[in-house]
Protein backbone atom coordinates (compact mmCIF):
# COMPACT_ATOMS: atom_id res chain seq x y z
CA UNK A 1 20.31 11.21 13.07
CA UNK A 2 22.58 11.53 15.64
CA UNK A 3 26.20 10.05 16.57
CA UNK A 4 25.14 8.70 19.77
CA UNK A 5 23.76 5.49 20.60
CA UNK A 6 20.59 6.72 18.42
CA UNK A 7 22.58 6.59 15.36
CA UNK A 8 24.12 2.96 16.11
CA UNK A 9 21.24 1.44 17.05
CA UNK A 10 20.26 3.01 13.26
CA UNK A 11 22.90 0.80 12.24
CA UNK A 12 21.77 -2.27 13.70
CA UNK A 13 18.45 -2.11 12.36
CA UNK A 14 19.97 -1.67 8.67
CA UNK A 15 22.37 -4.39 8.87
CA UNK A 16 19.34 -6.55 10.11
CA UNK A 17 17.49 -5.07 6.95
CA UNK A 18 19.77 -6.83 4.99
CA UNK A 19 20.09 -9.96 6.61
CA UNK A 20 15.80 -10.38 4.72
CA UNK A 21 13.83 -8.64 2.73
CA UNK A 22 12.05 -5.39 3.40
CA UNK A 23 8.77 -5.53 1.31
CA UNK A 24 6.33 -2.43 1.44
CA UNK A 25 3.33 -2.74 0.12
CA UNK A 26 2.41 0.37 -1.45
CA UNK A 27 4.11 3.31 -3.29
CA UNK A 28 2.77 5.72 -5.87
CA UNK A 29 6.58 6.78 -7.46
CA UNK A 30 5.34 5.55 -10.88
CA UNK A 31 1.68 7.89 -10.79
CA UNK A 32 4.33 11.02 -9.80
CA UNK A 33 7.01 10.21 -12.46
CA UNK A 34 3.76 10.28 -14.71
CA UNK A 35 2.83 13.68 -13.53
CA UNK A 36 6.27 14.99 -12.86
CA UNK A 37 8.18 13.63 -15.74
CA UNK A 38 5.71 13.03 -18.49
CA UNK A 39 5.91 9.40 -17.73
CA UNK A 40 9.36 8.94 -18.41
CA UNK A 41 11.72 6.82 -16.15
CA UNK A 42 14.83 7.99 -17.30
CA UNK A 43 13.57 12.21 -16.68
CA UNK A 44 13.18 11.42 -13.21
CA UNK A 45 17.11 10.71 -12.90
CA UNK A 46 16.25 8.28 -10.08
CA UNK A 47 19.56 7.40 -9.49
CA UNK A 48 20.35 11.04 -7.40
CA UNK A 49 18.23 12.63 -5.02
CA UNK A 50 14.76 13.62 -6.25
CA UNK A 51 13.47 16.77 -4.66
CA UNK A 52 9.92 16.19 -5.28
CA UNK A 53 9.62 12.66 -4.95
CA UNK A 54 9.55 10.26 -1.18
CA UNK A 55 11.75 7.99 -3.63
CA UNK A 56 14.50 7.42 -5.58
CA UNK A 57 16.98 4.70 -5.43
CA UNK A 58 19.79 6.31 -2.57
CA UNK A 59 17.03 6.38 -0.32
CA UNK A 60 15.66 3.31 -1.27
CA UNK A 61 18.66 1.78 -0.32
CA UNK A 62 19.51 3.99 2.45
CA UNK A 63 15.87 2.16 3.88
CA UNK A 64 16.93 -1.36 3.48
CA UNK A 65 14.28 -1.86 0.80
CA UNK A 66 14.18 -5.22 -0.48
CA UNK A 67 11.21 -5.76 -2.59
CA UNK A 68 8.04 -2.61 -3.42
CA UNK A 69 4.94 -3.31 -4.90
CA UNK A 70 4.72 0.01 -7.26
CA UNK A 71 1.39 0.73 -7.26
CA UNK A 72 -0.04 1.46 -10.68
CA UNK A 73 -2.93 3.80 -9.63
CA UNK A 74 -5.36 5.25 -11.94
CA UNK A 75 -7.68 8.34 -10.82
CA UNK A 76 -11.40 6.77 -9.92
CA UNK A 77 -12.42 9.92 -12.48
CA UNK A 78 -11.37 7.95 -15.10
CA UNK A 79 -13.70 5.07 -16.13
CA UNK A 80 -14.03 2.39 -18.91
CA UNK A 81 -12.28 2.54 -21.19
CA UNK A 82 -10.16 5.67 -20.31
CA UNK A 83 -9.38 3.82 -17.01
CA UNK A 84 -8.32 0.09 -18.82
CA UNK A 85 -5.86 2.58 -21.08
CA UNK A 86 -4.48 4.79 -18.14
CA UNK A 87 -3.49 1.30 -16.22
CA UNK A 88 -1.86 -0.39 -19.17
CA UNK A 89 -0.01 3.02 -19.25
CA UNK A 90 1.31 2.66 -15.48
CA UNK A 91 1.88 -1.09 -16.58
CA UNK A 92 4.02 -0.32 -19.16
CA UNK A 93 5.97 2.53 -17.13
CA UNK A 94 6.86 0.16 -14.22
CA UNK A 95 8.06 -2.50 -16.43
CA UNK A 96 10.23 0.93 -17.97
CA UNK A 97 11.06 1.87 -15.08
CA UNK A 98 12.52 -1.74 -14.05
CA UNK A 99 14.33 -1.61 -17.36
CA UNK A 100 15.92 1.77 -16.61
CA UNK A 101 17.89 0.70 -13.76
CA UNK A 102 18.82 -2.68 -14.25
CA UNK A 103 21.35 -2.62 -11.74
CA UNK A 104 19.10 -1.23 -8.81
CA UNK A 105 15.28 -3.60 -9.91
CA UNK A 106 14.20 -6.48 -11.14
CA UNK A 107 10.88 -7.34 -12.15
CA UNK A 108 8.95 -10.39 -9.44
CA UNK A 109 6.54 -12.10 -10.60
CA UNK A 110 6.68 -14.48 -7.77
CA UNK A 111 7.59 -15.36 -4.02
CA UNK A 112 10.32 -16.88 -5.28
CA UNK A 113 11.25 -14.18 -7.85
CA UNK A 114 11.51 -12.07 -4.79
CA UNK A 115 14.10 -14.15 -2.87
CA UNK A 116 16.38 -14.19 -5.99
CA UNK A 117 16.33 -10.64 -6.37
CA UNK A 118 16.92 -9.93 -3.30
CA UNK A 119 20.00 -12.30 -3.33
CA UNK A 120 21.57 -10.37 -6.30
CA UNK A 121 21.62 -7.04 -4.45
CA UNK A 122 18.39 -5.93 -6.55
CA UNK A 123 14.99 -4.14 -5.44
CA UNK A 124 12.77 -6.76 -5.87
CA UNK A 125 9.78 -4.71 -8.59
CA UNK A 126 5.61 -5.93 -8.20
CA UNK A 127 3.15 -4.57 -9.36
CA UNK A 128 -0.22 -3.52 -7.74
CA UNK A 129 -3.54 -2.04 -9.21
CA UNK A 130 -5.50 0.66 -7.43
CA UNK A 131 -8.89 0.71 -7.77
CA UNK A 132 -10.72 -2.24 -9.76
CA UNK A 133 -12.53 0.77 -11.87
CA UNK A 134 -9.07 0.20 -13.94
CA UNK A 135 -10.81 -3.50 -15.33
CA UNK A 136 -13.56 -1.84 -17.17
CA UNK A 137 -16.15 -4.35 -15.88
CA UNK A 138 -13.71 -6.76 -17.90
CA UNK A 139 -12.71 -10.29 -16.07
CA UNK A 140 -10.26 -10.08 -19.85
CA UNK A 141 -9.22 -7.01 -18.57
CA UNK A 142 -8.44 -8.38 -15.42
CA UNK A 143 -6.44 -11.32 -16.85
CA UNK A 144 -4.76 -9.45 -18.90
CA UNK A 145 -3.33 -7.45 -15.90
CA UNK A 146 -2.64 -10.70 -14.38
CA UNK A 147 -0.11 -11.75 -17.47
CA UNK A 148 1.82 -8.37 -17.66
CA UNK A 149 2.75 -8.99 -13.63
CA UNK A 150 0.33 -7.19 -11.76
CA UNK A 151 -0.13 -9.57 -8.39
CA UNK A 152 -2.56 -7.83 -6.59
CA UNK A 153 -5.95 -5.48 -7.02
CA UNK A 154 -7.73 -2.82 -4.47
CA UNK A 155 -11.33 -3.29 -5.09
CA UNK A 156 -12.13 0.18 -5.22
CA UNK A 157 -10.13 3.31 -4.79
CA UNK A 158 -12.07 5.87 -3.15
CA UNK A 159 -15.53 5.98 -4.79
CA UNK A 160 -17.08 2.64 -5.32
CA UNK A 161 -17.29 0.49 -8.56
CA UNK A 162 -20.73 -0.92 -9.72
CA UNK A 163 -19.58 -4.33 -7.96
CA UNK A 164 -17.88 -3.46 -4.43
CA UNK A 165 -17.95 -0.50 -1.82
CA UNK A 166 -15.59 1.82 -1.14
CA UNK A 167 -14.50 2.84 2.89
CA UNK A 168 -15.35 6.36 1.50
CA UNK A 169 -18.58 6.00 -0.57
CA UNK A 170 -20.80 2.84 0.90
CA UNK A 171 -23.31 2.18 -1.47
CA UNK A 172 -22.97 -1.33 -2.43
CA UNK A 173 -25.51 -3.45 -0.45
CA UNK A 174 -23.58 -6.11 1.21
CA UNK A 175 -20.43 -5.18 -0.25
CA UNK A 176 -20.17 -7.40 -3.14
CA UNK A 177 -22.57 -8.00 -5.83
CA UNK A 178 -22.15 -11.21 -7.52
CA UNK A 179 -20.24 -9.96 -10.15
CA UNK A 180 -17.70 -8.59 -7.20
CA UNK A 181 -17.33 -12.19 -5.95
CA UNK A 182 -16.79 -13.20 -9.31
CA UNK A 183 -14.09 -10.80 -9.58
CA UNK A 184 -12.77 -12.22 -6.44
CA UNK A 185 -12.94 -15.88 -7.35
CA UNK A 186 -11.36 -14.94 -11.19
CA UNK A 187 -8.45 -13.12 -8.74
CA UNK A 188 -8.02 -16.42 -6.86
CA UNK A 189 -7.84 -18.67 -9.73
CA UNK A 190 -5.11 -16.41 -11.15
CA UNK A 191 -3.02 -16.13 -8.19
CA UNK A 192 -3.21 -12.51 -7.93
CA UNK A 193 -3.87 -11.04 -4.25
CA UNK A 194 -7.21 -9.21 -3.52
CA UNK A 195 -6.39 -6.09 -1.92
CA UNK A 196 -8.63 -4.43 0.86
CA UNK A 197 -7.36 -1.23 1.36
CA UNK A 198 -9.88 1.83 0.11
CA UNK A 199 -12.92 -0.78 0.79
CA UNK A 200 -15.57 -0.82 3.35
CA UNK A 201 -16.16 -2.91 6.26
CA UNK A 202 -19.10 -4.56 4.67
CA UNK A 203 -16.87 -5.07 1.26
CA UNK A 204 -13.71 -6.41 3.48
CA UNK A 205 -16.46 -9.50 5.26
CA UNK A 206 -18.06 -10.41 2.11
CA UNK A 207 -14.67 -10.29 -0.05
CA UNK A 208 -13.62 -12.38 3.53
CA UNK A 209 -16.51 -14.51 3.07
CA UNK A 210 -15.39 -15.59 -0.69
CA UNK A 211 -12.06 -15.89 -0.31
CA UNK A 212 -10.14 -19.21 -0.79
CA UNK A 213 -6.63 -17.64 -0.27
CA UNK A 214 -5.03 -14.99 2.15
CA UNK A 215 -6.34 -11.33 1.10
CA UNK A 216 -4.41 -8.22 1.93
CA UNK A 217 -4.31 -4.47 2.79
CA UNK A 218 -1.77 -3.32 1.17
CA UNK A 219 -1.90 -0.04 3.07
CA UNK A 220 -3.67 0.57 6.10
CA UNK A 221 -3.49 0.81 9.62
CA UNK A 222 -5.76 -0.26 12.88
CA UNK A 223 -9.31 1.40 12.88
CA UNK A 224 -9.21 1.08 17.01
CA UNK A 225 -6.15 3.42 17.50
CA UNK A 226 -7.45 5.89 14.50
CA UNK A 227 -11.06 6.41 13.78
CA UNK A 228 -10.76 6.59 9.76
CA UNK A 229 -12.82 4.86 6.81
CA UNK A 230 -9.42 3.78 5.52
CA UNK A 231 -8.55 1.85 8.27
CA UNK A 232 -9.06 -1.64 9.48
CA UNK A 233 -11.95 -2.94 12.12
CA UNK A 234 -10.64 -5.02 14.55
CA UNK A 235 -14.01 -7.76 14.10
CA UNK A 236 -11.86 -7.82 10.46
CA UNK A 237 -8.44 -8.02 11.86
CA UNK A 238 -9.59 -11.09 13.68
CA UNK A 239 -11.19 -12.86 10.39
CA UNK A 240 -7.76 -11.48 8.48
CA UNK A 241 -6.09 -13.96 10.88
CA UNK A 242 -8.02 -17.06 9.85
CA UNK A 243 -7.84 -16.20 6.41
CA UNK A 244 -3.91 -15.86 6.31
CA UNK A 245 -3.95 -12.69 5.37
CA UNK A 246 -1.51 -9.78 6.14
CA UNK A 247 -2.64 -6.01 7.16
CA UNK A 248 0.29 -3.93 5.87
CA UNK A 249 0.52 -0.70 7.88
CA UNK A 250 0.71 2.48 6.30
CA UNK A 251 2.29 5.92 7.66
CA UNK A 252 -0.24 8.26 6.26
CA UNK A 253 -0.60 11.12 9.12
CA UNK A 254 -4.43 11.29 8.30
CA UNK A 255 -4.48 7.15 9.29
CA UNK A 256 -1.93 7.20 12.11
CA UNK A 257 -3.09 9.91 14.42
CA UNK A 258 -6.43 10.94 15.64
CA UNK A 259 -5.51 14.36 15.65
CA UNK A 260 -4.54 14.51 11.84
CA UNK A 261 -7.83 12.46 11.46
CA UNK A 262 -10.21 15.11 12.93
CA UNK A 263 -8.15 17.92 11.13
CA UNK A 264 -8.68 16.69 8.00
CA UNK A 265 -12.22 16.01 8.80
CA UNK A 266 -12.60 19.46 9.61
CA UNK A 267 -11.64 20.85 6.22
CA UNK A 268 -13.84 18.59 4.45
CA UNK A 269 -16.66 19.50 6.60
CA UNK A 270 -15.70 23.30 5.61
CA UNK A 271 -15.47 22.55 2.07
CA UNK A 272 -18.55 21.19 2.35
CA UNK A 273 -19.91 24.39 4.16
CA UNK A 274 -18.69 26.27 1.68
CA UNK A 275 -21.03 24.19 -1.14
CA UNK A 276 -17.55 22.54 -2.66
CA UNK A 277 -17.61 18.64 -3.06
CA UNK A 278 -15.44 17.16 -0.40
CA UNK A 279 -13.44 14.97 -2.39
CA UNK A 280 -12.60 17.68 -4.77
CA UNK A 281 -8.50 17.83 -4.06
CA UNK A 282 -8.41 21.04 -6.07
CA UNK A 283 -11.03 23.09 -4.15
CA UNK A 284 -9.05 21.38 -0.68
CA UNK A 285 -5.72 22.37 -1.97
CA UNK A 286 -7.14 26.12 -2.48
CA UNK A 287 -8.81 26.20 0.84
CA UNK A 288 -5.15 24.96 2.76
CA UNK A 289 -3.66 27.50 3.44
CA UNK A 290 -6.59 29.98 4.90
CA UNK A 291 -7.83 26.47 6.78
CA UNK A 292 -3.56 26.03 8.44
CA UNK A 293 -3.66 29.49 9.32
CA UNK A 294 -6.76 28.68 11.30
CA UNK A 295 -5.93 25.35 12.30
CA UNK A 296 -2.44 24.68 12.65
CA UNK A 297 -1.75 21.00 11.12
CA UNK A 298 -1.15 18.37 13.65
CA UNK A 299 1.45 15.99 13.68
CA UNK A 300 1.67 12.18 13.59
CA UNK A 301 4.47 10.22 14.88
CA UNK A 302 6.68 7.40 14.49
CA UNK A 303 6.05 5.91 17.52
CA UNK A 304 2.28 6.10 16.38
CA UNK A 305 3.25 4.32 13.38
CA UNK A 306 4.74 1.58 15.83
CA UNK A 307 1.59 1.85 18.07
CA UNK A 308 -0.49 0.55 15.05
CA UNK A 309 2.00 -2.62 14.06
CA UNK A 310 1.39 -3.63 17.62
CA UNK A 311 -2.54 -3.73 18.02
CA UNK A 312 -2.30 -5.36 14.80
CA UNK A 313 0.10 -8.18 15.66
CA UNK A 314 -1.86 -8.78 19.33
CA UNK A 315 -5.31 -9.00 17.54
CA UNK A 316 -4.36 -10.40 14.29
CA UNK A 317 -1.21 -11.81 15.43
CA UNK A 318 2.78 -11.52 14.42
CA UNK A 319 2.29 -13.61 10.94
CA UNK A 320 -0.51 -10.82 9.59
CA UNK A 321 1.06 -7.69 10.09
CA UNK A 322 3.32 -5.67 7.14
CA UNK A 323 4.09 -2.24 5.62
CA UNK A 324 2.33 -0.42 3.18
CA UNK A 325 4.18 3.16 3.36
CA UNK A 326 2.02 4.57 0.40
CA UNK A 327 5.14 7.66 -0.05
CA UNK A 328 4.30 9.33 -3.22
CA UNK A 329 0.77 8.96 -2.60
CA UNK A 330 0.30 11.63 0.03
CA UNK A 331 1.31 15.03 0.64
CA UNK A 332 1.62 14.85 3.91
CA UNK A 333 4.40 12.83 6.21
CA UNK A 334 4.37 11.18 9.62
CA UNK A 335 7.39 12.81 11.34
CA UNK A 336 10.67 10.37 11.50
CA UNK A 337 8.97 8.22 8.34
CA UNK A 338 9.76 11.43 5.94
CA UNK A 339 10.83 8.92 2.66
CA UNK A 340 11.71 5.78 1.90
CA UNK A 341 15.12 5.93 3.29
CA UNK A 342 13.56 5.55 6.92
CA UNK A 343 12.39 2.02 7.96
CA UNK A 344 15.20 1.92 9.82
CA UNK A 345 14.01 3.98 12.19
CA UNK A 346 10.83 2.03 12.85
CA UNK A 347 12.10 -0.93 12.95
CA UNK A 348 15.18 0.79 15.62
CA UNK A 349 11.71 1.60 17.59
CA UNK A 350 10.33 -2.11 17.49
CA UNK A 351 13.41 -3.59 18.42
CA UNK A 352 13.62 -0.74 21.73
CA UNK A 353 10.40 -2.47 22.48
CA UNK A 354 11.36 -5.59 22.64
CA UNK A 355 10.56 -6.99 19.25
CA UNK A 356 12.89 -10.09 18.36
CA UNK A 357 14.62 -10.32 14.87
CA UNK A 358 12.17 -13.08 13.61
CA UNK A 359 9.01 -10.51 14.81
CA UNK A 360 10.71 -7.97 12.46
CA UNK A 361 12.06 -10.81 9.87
CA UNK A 362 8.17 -11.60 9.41
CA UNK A 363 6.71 -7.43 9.57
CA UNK A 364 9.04 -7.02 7.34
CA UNK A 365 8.70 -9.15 4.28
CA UNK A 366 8.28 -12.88 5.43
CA UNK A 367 4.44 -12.75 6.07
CA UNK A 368 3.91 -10.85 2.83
CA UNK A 369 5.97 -13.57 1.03
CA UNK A 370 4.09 -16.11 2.75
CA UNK A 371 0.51 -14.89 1.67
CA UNK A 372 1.63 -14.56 -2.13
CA UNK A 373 3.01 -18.27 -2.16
CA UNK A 374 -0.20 -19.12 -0.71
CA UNK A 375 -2.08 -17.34 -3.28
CA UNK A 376 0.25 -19.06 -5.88
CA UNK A 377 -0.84 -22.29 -4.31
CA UNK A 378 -4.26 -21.94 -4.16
CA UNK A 379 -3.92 -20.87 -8.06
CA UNK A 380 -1.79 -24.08 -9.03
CA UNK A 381 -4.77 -26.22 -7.05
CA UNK A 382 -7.35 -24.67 -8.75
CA UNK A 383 -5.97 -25.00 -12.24
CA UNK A 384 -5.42 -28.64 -11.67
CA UNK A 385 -8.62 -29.35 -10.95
């Protein structure tokens, strides 16, 4: 950052960070203090700068972060009941994690538990599950994820389950079997948000289809500006609209920019060439650095980043667009969005285009917050009747 104008208009877009809450939708800090640190809050020593980490809590703050759903990711390789046991793990490490720092998070179980951490100066701590292979085939599973705080669920992570499809491995006819839409109906009547990142189109209508409440991405961007699996149709984006829902853009280079998209394409298609599984991240991380020599890696932008919030307010509209950064679940960065400490700088780019502090006020957390009250509603109205 610079000392020019740059650097104040920097400024600005903090202050106005702290004027609401910033609410991302998707980091994997607890999975890499798991990995890193044995699973130990306190080892990671969040409260200084972590080398190997996009977080820890300077840069949180430095990024205006008001609330982060902490995604508590298992590995689709793990199934039944190795899977249930891994997530009550990452369960039990976030709500660690929340009790290592007192001063810096606070556990939110609600909207409204949000808004009052926010007000005392705290990082506002939910929980998300990645991958619905973490229930076991259990709906008791499930509910029992619901009661230790865990608000919302990705159907699948990036192989499918037995019930729904994932973007990555479509198998599921019509993306739901009834067990699916039970899983989404027994996710309604809790309260807790069904998640359609990692999913495929024909998973996102039919979860569409049964919903009664606003569903989310929790991290993706617009399929129209990046031809991935990952990302979002705009036929969907439309229907995400009438649903309330919110499409919570991520910054992962591979979903940003087209470029990054067809590079990484090209080294599964050589993995593949070479008779390795595709999806093996062990034979891909041997292959890197002969494949970069080759093919130098591409870079995605910031203002790409800002490209994708934009198609996704003018087709879905300014009350169904968020941010999902997913840091600490990628290697790779989009340049200017390098950690956690950086919103500023994309929301700095929004307002140079014009955006108005309610458009950002609502990106930011407000249409996030809205779509978990409703969920919360639609819960209280169910259990009434």
């Amino acid at each position: 950052m610079t000392t020019d104008g740059s650097a104040l208009s920097f400024a600005l877009a903090r202050a106005m960070l702290s004027r609401f809450p910033l609410i991302d939708g998707h980091n994997d800090l607890p999975w890499e203090i798991r990995g890193q640190f044995g699973g130990d809050p306190a080892a990671a020593s969040l409260t200084g700068r972590v080398a190997t980490t996009h977080t820890d809590i300077p840069r949180l703050v430095e990024g205006g972060v008001g609330g982060q759903f902490w995604s508590v990711f298992v590995p689709a390789r793990l199934a039944g009941g190795a899977a249930v046991t891994a997530v009550l793990e990452q369960v039990d490490l976030v709500h660690r994690l929340v009790r290592q720092y007192p001063s810096r998070f606070q556990l939110a179980l609600t909207a409204d538990d949000v808004e009052r951490a926010f007000a005392a100066g705290r990082i506002a701590s939910l929980l998300g599950a990645e991958g619905g292979h973490c229930i076991g085939g259990s709906l008791g599973v499930l509910r029992s994820l619901y009661a230790l705080g865990v608000r919302y669920m990705t159907l699948t992570h990036n192989s499918s389950v037995g019930w729904a499809s994932s973007a990555t491995d479509d198998v599921v006819p019509g993306g739901l079997t009834g067990f699916g839409r039970e899983v989404v109906a027994q996710m309604q009547r809790l309260g807790m948000l069904v998640d359609l990142s990692h999913v495929s189109p024909s998973t996102m209508h039919a979860a569409l289809d049964a919903a009664r409440a606003p569903v989310i991405f929790s991290h993706s961007s617009a399929l129209a500006l990046c031809d991935h699996p990952r990302n979002v149709p705009d036929d969907v984006l439309t229907r995400l609209a009438a649903n309330g829902g919110v499409c919570m853009v991520t910054f992962v280079p591979y979903f940003v920019s087209q470029d990054c998209a067809d590079w990484f394409y090209g080294l599964r298609a050589e993995l593949a060439r070479r008779g390795k599984d595709p999806m093996d991240m062990a034979a891909a991380a041997g292959l890197l650095p002969e494949w970069e020599r080759e093919h130098p890696v591409p870079v995605a932008t910031l203002a790409q980043v800002a490209d994708h919030v934009e198609h996704v307010r003018a087709v879905a509209g300014i009350g169904h667009v968020g941010l999902g950064g997913d840091f600490d679940g990628t290697p790779a960065v989009t340049q200017g969005l390098h950690d956690v400490s950086c919103y500023p700088a994309l929301f700095r780019e929004l307002l140079r285009r014009g955006w108005s502090e309610a458009d950002c006020k609502a990106l930011a957390g407000g249409n996030i917050l809205r779509a978990l009250r409703a969920a919360e509603s639609c819960a209280d109205a169910r259990a009434r009747t």
